[in-house]
PDB file of N, CA and C in Angstrom:
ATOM      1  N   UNK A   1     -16.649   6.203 -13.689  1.00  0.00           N
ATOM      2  CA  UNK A   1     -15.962   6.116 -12.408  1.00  0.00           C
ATOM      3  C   UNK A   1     -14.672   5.314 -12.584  1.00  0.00           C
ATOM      4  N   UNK A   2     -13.889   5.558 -12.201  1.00  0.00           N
ATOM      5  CA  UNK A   2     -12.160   5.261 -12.491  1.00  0.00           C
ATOM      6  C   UNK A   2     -12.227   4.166 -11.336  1.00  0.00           C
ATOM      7  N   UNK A   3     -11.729   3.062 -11.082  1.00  0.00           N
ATOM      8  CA  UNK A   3     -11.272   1.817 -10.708  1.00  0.00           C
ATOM      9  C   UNK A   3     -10.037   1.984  -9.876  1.00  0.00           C
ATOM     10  N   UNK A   4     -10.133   1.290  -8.927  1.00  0.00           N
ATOM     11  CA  UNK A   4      -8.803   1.216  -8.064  1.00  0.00           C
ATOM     12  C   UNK A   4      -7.083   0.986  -8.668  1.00  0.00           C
ATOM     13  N   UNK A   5      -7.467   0.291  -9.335  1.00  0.00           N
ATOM     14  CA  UNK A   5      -6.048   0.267 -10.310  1.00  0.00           C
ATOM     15  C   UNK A   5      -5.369   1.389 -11.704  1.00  0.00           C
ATOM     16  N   UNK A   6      -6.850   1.979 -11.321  1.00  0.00           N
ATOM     17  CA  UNK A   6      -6.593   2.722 -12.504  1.00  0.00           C
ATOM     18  C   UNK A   6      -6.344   4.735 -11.664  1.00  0.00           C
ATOM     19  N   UNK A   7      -6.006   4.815 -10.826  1.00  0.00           N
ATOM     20  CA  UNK A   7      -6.038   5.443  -9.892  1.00  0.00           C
ATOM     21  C   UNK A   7      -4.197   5.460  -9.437  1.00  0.00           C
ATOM     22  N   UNK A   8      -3.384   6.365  -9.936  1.00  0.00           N
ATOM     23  CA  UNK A   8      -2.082   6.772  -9.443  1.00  0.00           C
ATOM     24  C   UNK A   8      -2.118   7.197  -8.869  1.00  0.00           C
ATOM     25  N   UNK A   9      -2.329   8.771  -7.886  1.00  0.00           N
ATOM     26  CA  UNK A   9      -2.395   9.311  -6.824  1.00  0.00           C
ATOM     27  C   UNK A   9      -3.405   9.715  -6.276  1.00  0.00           C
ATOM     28  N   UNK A  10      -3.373   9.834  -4.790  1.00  0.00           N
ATOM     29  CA  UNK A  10      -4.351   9.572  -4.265  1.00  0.00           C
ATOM     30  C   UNK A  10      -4.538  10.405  -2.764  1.00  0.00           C
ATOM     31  N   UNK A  11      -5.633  11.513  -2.347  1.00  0.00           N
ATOM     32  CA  UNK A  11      -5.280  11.836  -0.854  1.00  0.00           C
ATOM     33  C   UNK A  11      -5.816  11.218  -0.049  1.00  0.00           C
ATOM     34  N   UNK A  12      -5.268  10.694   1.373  1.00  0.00           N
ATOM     35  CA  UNK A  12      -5.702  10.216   2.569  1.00  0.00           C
ATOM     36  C   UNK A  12      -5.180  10.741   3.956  1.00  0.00           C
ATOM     37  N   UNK A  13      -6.162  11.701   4.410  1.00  0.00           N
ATOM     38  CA  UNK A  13      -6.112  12.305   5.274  1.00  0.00           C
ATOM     39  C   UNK A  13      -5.003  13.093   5.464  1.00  0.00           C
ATOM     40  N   UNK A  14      -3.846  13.341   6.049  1.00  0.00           N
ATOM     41  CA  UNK A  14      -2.743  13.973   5.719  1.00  0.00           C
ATOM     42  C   UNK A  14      -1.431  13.710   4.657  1.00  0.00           C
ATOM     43  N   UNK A  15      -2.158  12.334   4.221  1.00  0.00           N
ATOM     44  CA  UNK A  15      -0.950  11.913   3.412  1.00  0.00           C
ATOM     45  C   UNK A  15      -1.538  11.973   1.476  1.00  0.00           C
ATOM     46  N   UNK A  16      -0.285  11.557   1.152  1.00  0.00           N
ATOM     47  CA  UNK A  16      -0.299  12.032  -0.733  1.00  0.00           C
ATOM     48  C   UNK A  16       0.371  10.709  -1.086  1.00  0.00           C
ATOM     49  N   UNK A  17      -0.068   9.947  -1.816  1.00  0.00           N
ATOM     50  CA  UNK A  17       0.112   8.619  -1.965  1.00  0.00           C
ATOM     51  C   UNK A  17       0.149   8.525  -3.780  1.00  0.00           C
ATOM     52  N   UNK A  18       1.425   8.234  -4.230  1.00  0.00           N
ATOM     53  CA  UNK A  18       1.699   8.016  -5.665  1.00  0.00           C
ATOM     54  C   UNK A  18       1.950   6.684  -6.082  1.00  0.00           C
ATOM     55  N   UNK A  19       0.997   6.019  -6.801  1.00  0.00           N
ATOM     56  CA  UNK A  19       1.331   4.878  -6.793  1.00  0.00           C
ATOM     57  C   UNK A  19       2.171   4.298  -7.539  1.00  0.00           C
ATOM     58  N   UNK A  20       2.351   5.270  -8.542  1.00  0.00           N
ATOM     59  CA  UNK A  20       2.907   5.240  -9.969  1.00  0.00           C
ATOM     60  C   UNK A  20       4.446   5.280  -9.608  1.00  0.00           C
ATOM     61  N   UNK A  21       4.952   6.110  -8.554  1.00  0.00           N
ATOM     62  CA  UNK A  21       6.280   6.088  -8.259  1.00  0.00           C
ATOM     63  C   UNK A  21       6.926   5.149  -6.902  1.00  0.00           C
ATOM     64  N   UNK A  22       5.381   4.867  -6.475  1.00  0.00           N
ATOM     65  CA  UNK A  22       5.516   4.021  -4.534  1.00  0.00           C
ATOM     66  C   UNK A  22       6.178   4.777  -3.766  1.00  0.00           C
ATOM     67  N   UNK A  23       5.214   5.974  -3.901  1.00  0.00           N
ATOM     68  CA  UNK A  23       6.452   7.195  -3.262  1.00  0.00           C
ATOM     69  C   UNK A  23       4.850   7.880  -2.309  1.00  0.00           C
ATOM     70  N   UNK A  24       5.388   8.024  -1.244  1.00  0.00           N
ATOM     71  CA  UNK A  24       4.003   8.974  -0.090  1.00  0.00           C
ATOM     72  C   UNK A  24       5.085  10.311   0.428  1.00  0.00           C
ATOM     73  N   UNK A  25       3.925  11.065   0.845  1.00  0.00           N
ATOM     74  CA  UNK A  25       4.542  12.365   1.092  1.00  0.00           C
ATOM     75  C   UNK A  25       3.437  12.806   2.174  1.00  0.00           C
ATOM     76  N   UNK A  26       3.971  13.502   2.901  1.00  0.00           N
ATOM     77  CA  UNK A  26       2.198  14.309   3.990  1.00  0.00           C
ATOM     78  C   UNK A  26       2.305  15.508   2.896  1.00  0.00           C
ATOM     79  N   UNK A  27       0.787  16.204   3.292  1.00  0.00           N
ATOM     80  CA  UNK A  27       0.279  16.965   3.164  1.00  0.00           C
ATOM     81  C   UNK A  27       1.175  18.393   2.269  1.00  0.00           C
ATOM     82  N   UNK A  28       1.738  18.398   3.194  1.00  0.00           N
ATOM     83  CA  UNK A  28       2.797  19.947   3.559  1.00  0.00           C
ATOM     84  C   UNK A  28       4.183  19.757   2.989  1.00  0.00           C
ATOM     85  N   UNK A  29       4.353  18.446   2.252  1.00  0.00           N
ATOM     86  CA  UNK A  29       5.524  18.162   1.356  1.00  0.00           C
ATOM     87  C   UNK A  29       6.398  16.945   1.750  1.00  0.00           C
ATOM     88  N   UNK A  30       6.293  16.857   3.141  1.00  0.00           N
ATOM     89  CA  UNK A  30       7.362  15.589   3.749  1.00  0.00           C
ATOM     90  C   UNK A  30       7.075  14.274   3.280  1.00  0.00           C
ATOM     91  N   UNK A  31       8.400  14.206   2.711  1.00  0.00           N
ATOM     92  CA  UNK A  31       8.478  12.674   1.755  1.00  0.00           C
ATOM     93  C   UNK A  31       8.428  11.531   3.366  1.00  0.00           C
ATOM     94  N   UNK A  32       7.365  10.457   3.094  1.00  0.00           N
ATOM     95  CA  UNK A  32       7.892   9.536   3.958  1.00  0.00           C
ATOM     96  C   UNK A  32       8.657   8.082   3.005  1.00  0.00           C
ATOM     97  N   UNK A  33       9.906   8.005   4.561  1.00  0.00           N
ATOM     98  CA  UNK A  33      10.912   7.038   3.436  1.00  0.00           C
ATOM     99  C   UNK A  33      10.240   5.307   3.461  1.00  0.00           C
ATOM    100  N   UNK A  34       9.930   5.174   3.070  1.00  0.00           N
ATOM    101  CA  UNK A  34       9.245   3.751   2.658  1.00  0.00           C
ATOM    102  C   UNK A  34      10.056   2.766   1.582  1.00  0.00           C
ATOM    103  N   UNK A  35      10.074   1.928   1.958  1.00  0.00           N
ATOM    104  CA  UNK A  35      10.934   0.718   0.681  1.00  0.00           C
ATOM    105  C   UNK A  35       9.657   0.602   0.074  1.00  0.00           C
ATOM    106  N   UNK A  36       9.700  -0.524  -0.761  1.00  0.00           N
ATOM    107  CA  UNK A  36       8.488  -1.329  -1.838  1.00  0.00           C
ATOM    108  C   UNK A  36       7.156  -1.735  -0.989  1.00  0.00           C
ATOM    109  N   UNK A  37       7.781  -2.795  -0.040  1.00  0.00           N
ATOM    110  CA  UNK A  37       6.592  -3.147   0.839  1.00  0.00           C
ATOM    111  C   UNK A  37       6.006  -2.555   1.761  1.00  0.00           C
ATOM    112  N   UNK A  38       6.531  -1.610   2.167  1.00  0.00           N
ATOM    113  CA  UNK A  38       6.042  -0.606   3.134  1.00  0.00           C
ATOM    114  C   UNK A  38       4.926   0.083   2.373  1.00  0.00           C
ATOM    115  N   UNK A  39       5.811   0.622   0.977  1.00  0.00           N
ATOM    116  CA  UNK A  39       4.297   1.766   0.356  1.00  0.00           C
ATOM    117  C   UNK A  39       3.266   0.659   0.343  1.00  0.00           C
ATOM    118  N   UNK A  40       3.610  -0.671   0.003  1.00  0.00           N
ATOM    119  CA  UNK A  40       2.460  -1.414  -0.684  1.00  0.00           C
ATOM    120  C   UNK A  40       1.556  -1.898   0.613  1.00  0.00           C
ATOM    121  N   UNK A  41       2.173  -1.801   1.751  1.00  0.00           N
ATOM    122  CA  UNK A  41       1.318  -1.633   2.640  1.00  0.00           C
ATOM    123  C   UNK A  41       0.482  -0.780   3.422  1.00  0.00           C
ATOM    124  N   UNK A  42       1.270   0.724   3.229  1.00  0.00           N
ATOM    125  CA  UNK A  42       0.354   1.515   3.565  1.00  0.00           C
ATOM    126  C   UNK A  42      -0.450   1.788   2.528  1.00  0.00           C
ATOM    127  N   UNK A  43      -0.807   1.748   1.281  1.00  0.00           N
ATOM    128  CA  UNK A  43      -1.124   1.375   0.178  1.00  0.00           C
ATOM    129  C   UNK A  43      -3.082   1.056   0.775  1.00  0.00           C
ATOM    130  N   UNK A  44      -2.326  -0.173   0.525  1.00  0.00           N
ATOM    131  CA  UNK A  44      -3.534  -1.918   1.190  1.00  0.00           C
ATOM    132  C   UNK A  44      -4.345  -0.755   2.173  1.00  0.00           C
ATOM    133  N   UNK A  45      -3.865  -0.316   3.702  1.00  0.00           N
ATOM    134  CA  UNK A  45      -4.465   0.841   4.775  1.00  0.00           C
ATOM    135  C   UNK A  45      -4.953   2.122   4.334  1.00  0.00           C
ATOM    136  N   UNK A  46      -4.709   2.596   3.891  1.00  0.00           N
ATOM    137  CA  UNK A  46      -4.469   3.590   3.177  1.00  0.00           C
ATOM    138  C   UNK A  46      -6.012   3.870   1.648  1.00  0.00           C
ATOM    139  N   UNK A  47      -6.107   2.954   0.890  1.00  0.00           N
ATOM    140  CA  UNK A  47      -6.889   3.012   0.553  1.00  0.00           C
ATOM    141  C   UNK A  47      -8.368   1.942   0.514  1.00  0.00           C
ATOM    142  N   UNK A  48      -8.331   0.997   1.750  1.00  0.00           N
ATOM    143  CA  UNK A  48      -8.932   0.922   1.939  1.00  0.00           C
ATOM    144  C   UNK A  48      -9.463   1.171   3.746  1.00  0.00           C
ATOM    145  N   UNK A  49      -9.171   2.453   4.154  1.00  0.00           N
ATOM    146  CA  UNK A  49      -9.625   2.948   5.011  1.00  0.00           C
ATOM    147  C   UNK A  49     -10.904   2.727   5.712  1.00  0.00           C
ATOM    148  N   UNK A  50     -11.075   1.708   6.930  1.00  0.00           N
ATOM    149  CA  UNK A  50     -12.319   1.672   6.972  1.00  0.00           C
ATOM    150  C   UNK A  50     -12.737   0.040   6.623  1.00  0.00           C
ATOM    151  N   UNK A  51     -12.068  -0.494   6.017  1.00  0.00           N
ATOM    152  CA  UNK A  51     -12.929  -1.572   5.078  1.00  0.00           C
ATOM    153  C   UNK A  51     -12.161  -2.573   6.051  1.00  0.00           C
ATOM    154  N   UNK A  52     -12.609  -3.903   6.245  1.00  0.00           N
ATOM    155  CA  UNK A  52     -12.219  -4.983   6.935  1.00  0.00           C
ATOM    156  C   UNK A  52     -11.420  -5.784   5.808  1.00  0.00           C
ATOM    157  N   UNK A  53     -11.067  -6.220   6.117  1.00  0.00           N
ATOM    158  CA  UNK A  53     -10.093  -7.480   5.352  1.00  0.00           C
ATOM    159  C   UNK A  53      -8.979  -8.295   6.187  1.00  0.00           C
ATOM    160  N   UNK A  54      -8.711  -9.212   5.354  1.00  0.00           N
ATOM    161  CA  UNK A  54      -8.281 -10.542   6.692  1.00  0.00           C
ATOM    162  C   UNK A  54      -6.839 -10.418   6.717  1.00  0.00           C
ATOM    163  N   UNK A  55      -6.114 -11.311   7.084  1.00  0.00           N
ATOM    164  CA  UNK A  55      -4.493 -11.257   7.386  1.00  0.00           C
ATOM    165  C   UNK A  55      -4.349 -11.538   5.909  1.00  0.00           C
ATOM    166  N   UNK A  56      -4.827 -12.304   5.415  1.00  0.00           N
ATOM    167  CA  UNK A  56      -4.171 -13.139   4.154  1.00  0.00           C
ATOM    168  C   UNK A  56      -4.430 -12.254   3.234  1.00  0.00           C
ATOM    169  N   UNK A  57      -5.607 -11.245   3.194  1.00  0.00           N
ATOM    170  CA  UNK A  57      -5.260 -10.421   1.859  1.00  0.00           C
ATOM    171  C   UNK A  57      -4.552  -9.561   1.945  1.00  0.00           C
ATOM    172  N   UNK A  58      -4.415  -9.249   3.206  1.00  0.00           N
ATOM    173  CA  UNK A  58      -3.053  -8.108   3.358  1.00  0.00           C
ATOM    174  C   UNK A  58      -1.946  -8.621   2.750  1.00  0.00           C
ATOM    175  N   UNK A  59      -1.706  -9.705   3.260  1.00  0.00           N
ATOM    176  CA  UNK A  59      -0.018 -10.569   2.991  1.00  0.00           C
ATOM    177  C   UNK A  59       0.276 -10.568   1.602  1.00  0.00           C
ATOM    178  N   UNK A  60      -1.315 -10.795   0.900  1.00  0.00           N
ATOM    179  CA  UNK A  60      -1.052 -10.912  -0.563  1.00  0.00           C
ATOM    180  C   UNK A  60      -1.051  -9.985  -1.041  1.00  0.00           C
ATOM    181  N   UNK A  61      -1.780  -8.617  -0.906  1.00  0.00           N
ATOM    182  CA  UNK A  61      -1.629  -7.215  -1.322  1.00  0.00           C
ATOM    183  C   UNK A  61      -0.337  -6.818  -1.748  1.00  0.00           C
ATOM    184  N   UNK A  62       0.476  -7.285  -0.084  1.00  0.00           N
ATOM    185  CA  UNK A  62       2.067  -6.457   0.017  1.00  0.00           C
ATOM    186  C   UNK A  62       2.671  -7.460  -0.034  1.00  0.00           C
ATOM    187  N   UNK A  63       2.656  -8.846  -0.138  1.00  0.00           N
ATOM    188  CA  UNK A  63       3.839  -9.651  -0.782  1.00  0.00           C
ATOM    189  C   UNK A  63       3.311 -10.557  -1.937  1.00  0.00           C
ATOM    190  N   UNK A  64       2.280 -10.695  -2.637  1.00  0.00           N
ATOM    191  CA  UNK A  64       1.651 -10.808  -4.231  1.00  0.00           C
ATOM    192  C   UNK A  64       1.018 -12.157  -3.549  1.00  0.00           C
ATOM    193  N   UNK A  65       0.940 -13.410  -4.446  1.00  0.00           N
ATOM    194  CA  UNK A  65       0.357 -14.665  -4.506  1.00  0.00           C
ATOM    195  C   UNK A  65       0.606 -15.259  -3.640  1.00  0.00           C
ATOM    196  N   UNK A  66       1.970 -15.269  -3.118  1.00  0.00           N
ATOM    197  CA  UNK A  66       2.967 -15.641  -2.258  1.00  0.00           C
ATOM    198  C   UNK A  66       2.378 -16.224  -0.948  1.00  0.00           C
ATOM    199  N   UNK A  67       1.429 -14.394  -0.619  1.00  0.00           N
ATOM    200  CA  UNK A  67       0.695 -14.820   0.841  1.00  0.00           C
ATOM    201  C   UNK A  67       1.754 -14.565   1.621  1.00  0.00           C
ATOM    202  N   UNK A  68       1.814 -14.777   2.893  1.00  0.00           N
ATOM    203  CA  UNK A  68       2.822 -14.505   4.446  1.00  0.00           C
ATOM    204  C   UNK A  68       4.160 -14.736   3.998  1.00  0.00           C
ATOM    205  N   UNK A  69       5.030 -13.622   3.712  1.00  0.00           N
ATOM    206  CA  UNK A  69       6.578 -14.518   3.569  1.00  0.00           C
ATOM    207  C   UNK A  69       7.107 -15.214   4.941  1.00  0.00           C
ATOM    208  N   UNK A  70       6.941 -15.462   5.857  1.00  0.00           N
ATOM    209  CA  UNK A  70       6.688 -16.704   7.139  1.00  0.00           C
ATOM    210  C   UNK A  70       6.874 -18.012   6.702  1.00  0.00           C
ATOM    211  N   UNK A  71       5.512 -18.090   5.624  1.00  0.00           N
ATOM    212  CA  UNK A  71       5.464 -19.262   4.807  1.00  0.00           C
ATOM    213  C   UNK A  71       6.391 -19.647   4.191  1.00  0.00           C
ATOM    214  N   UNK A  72       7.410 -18.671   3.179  1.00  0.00           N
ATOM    215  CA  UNK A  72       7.855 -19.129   2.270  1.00  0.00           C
ATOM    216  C   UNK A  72       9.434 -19.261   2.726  1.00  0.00           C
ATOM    217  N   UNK A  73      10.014 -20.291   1.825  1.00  0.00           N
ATOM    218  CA  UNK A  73      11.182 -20.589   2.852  1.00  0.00           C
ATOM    219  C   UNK A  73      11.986 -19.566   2.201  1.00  0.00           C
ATOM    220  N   UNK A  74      13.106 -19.555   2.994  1.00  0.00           N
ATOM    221  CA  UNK A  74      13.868 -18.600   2.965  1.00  0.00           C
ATOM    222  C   UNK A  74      15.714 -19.112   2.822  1.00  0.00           C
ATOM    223  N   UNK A  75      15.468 -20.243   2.010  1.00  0.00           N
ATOM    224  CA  UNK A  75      17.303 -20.905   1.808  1.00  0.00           C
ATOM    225  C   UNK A  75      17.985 -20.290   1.016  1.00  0.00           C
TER     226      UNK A  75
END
């Protein structure tokens, strides 16, 4: 059984999710335009559909160790 990380593309429900490029598309071909953190957040939703998880692992999913960029200053 192949591992979440080990897993480049991926279907979820109407969408086509490449992880390898951070590139999503629906179904029927339409690229959606997403920056970095966006894929990495629909990403985080996306494959874990269903599953609970808290604010903070989201934050860290789509912004790494970091946690909430809120937190981190911004000079």
């Amino acid at each position: 059984m192949l591992k979440e990380h080990e897993i480049s593309q991926y279907f979820v429900g109407p969408l086509n999710l490449n992880r390898h490029t951070k590139q999503a598309n629906t179904v029927m071909g339409m690229p959606l335009v997403l920056d970095e953190r966006g894929f990495d957040a629909l990403d985080m939703l996306a494959w874990r559909e269903g599953t609970p998880f808290t604010s903070g692992q989201f934050y860290s999913a789509v912004w790494g160790a970091g946690g909430c960029p809120a937190s981190r200053d911004t000079a």
